[in-house]
N, C-alpha and C. Protein backbone atom coordinates (compact mmCIF):
# COMPACT_ATOMS: atom_id res chain seq x y z
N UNK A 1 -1.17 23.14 -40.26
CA UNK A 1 -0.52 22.37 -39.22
C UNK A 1 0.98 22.23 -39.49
N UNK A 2 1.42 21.99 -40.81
CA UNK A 2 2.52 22.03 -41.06
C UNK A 2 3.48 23.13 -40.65
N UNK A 3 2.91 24.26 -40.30
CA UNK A 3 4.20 25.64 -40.29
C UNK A 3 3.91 25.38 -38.71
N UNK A 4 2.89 24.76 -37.81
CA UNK A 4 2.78 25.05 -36.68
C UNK A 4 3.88 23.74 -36.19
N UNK A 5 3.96 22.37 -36.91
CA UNK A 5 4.81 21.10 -36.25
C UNK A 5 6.03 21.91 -36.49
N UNK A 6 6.53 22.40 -37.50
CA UNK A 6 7.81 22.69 -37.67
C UNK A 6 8.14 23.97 -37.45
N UNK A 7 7.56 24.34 -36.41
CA UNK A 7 7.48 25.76 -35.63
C UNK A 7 7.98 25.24 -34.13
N UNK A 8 7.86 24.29 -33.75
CA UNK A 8 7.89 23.50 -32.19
C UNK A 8 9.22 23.58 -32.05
N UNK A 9 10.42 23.62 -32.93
CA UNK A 9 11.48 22.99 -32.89
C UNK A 9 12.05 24.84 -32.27
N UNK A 10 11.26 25.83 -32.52
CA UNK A 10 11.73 27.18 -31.93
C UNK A 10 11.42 27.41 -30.29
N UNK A 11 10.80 26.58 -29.90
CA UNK A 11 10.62 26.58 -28.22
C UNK A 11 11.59 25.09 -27.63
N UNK A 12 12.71 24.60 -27.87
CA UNK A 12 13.38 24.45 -27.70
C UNK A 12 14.81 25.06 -28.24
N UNK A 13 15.53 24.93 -27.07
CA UNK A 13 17.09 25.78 -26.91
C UNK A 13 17.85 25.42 -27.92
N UNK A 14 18.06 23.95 -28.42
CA UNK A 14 18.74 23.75 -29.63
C UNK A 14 17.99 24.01 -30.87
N UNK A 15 16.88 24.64 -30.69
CA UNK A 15 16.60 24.74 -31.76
C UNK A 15 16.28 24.01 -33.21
N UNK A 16 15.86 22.51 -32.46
CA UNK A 16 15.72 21.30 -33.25
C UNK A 16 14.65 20.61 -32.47
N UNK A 17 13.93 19.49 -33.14
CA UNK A 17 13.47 18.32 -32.88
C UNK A 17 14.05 17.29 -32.38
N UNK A 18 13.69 16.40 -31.37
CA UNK A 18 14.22 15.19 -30.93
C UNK A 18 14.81 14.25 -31.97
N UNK A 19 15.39 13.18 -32.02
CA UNK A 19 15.30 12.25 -32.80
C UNK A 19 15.09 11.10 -32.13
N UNK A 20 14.36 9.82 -33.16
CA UNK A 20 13.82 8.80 -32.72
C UNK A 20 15.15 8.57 -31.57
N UNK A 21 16.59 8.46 -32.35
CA UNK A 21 17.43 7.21 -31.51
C UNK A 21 17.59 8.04 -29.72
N UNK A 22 17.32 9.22 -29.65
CA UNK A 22 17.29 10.31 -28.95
C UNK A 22 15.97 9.51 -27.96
N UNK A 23 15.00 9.34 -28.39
CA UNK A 23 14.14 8.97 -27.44
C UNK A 23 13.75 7.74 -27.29
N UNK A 24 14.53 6.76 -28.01
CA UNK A 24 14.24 5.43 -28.10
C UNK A 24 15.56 5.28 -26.75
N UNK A 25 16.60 6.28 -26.77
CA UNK A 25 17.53 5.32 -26.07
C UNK A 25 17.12 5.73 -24.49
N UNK A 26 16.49 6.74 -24.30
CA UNK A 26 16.10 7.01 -23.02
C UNK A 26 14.91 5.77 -22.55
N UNK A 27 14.42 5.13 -23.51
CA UNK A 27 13.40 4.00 -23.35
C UNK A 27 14.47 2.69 -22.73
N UNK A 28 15.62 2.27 -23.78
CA UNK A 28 16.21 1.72 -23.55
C UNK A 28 16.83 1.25 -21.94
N UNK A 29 17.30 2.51 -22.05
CA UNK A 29 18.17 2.57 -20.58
C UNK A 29 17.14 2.14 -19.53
N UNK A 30 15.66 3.03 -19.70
CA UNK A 30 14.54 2.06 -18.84
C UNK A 30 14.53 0.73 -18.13
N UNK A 31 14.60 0.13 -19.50
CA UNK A 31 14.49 -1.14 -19.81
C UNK A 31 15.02 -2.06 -19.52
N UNK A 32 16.43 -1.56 -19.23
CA UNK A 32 17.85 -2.22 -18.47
C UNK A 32 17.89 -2.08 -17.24
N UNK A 33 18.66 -3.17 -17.12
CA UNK A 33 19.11 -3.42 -15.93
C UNK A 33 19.63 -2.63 -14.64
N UNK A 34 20.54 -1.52 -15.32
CA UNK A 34 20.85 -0.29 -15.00
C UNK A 34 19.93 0.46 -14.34
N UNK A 35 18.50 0.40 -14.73
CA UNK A 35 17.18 1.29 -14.05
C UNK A 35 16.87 0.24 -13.38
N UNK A 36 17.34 -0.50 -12.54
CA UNK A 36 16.48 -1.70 -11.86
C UNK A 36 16.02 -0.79 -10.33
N UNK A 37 16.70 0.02 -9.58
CA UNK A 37 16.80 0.89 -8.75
C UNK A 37 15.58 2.23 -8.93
N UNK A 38 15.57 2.49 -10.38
CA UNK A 38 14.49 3.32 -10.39
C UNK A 38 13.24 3.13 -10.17
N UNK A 39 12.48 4.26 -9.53
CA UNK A 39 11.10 3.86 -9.27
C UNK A 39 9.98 4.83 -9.45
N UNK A 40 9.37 4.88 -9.78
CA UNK A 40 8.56 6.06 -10.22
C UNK A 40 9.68 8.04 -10.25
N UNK A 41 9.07 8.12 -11.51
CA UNK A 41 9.44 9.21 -12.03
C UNK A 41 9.18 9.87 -12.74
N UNK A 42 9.37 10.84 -13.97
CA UNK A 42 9.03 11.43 -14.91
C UNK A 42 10.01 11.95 -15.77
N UNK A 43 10.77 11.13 -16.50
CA UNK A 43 11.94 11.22 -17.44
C UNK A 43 10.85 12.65 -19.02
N UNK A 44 11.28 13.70 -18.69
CA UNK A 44 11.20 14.68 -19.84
C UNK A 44 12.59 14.26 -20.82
N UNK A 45 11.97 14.09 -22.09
CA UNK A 45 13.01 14.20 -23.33
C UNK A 45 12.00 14.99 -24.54
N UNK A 46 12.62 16.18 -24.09
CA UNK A 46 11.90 17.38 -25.10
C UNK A 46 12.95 18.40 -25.17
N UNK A 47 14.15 18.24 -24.81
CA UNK A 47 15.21 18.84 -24.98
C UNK A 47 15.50 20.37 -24.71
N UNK A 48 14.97 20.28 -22.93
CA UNK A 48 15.27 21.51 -22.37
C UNK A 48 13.61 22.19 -22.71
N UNK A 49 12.96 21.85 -23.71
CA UNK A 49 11.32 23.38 -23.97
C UNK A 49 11.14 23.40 -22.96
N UNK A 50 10.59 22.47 -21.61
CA UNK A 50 9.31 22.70 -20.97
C UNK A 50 10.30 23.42 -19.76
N UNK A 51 11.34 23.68 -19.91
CA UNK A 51 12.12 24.66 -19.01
C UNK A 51 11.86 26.35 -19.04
N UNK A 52 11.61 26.43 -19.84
CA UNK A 52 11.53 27.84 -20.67
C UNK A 52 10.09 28.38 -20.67
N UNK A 53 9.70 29.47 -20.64
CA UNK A 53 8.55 29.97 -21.21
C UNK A 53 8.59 31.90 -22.16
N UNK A 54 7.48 32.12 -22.71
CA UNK A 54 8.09 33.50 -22.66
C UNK A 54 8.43 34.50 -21.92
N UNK A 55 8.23 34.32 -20.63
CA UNK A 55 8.49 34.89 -19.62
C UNK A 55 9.83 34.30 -18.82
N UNK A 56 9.96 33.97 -19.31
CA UNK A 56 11.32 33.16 -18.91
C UNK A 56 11.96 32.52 -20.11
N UNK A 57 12.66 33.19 -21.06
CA UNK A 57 12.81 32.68 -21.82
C UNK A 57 14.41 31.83 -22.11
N UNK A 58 14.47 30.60 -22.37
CA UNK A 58 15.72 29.82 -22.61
C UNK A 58 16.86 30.66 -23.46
N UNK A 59 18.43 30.34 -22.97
CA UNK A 59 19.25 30.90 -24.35
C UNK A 59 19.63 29.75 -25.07
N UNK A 60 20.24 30.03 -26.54
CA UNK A 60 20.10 29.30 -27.18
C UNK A 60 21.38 28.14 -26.72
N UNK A 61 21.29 27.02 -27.11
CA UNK A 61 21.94 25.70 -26.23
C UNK A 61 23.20 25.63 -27.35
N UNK A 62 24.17 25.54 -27.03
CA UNK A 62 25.44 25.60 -27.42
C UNK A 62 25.79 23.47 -27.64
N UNK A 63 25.33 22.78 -26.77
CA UNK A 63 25.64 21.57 -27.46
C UNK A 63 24.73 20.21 -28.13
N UNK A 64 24.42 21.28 -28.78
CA UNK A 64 23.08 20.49 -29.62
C UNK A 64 23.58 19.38 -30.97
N UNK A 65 24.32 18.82 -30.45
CA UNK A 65 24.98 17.87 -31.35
C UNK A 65 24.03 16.48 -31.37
N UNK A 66 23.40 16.23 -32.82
CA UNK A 66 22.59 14.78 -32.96
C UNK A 66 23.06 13.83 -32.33
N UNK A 67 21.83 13.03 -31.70
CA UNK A 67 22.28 11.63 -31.64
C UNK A 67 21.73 10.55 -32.27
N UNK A 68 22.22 9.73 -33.30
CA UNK A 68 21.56 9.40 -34.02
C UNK A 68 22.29 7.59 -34.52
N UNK A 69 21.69 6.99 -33.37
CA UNK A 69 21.79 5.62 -33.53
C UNK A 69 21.38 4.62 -34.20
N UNK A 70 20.38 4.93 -34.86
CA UNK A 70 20.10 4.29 -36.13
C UNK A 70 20.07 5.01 -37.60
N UNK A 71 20.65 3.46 -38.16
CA UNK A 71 21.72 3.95 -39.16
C UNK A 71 20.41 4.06 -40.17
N UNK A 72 19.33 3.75 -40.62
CA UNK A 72 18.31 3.43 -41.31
C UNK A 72 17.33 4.69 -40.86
N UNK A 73 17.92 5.70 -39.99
CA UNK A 73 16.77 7.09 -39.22
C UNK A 73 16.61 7.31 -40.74
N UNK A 74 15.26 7.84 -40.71
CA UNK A 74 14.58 8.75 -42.03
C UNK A 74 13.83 9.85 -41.35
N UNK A 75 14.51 11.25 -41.02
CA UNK A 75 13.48 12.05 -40.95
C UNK A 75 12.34 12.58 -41.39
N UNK A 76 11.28 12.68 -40.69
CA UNK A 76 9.81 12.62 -41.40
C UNK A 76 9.50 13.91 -42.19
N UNK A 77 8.87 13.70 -42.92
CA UNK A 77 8.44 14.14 -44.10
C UNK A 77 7.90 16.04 -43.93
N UNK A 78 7.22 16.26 -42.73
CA UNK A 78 6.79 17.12 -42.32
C UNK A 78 7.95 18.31 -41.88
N UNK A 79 9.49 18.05 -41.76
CA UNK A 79 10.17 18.62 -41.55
C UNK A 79 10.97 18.84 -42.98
N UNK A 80 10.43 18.53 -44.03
CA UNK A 80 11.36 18.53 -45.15
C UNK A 80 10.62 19.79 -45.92
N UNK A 81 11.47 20.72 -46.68
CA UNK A 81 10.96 22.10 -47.38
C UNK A 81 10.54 21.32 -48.16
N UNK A 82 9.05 22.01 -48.78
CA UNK A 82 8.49 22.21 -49.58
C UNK A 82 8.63 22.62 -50.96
């Protein structure tokens, strides 16, 4: 399972995994006031994959710069070499 989780991060364009503050802040913004107007939807934060297939395949994403709002993030264990 391990070569297959840290295999996922190749069917997205940046070529990475989400990060928590990455999908915590899309929760956030929810949450606020700001979304008071929104109403049913389907917010994707998977960073461009489910755009792509092999038949259609994504190029690689040029601004894949972290976002990373908490200062205490510990990336999990499963992404760390062996």
């Amino acid at each position: 399972m391990k070569a297959w989780i840290r295999g996922l991060a190749d069917a997205v364009p940046g070529k990475r995994i989400g990060t928590e503050s990455e999908v915590s802040a899309a929760i956030c913004f929810l949450l606020s006031p700001g979304a008071a107007f929104i109403s049913g939807d389907t917010l994707r934060i998977d960073g461009g994959a489910s755009q792509g297939s092999r038949v259609w395949p994504l190029p690689k994403a040029k601004n894949v710069e972290v976002f990373n709002g908490f200062h205490r993030a510990v990336k999990p264990k499963i992404f760390s070499q062996d």
